[in-house]
Protein backbone atom coordinates (compact mmCIF):
# COMPACT_ATOMS: atom_id res chain seq x y z
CA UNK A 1 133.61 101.27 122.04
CA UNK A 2 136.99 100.37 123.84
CA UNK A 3 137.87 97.18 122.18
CA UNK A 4 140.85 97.37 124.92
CA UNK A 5 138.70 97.57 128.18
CA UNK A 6 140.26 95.62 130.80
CA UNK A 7 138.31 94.46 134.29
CA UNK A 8 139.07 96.40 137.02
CA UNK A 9 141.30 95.03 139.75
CA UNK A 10 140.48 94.05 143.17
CA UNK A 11 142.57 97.35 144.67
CA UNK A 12 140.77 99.39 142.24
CA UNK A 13 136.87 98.37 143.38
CA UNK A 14 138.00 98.63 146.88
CA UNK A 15 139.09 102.62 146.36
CA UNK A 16 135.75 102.99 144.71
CA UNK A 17 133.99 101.78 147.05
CA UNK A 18 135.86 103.69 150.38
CA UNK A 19 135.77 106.59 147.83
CA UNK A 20 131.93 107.20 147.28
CA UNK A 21 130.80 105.09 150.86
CA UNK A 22 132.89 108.11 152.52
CA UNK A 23 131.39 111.00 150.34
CA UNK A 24 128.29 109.89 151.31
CA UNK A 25 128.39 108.52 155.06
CA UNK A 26 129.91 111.81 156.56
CA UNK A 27 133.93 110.89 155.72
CA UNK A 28 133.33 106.72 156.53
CA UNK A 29 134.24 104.84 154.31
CA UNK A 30 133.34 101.22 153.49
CA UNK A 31 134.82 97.91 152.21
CA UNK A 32 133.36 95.85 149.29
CA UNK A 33 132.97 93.44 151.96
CA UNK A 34 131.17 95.13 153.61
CA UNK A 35 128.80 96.82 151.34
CA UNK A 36 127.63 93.38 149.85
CA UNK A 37 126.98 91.96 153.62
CA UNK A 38 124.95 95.21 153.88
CA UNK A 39 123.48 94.85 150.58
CA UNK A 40 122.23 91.08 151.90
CA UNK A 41 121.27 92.04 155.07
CA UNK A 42 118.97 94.42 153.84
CA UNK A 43 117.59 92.58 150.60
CA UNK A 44 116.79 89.80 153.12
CA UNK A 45 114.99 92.00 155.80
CA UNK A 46 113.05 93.34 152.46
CA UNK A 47 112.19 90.48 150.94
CA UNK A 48 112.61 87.94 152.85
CA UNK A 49 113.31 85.97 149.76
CA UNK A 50 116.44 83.29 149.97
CA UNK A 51 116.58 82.28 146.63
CA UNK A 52 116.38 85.35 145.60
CA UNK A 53 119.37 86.61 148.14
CA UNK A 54 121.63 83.90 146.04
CA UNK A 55 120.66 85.36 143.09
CA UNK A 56 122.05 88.38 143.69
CA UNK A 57 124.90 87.62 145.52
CA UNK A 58 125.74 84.19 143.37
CA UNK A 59 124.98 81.90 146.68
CA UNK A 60 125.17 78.31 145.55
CA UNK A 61 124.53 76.87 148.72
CA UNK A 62 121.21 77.76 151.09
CA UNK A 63 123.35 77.84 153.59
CA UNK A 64 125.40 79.91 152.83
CA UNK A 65 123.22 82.57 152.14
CA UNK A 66 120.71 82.07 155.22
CA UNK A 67 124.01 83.48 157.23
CA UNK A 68 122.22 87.12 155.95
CA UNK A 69 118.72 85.72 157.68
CA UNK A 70 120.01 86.45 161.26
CA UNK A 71 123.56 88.39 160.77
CA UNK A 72 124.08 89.08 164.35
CA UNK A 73 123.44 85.41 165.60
């Protein structure tokens, strides 16, 4: 065990992220941002479950999170 383990930074997630999005999605690569509105869009079309959708992405308010119910609108 690393008793020195720091969090990773902000810049660091965000070259994860564009590093493994654009290994896998033919050299595009994606922001955090991005992944988790993807991630919600998707969990929503799935489940259809809002309380469930601010589980997951640690939605306080409703309506905040019905924004992922109808992303385009």
């Amino acid at each position: 065990m690393n008793d020195g383990a720091t969090p990773l930074s902000n810049r660091a997630i965000e070259a994860l992220v564009k590093k493994y999005t654009k290994a896998f999605k033919s050299n595009k690569s994606m922001s955090p941002h991005k992944l988790r509105h993807t991630y919600g869009t998707n969990l929503m079309e799935q489940s259809g479950d809002i309380h469930l959708l601010m589980t997951q992405l640690g939605h306080t308010s409703t309506t905040t999170a019905a924004l992922y119910t109808n992303p385009e609108g």
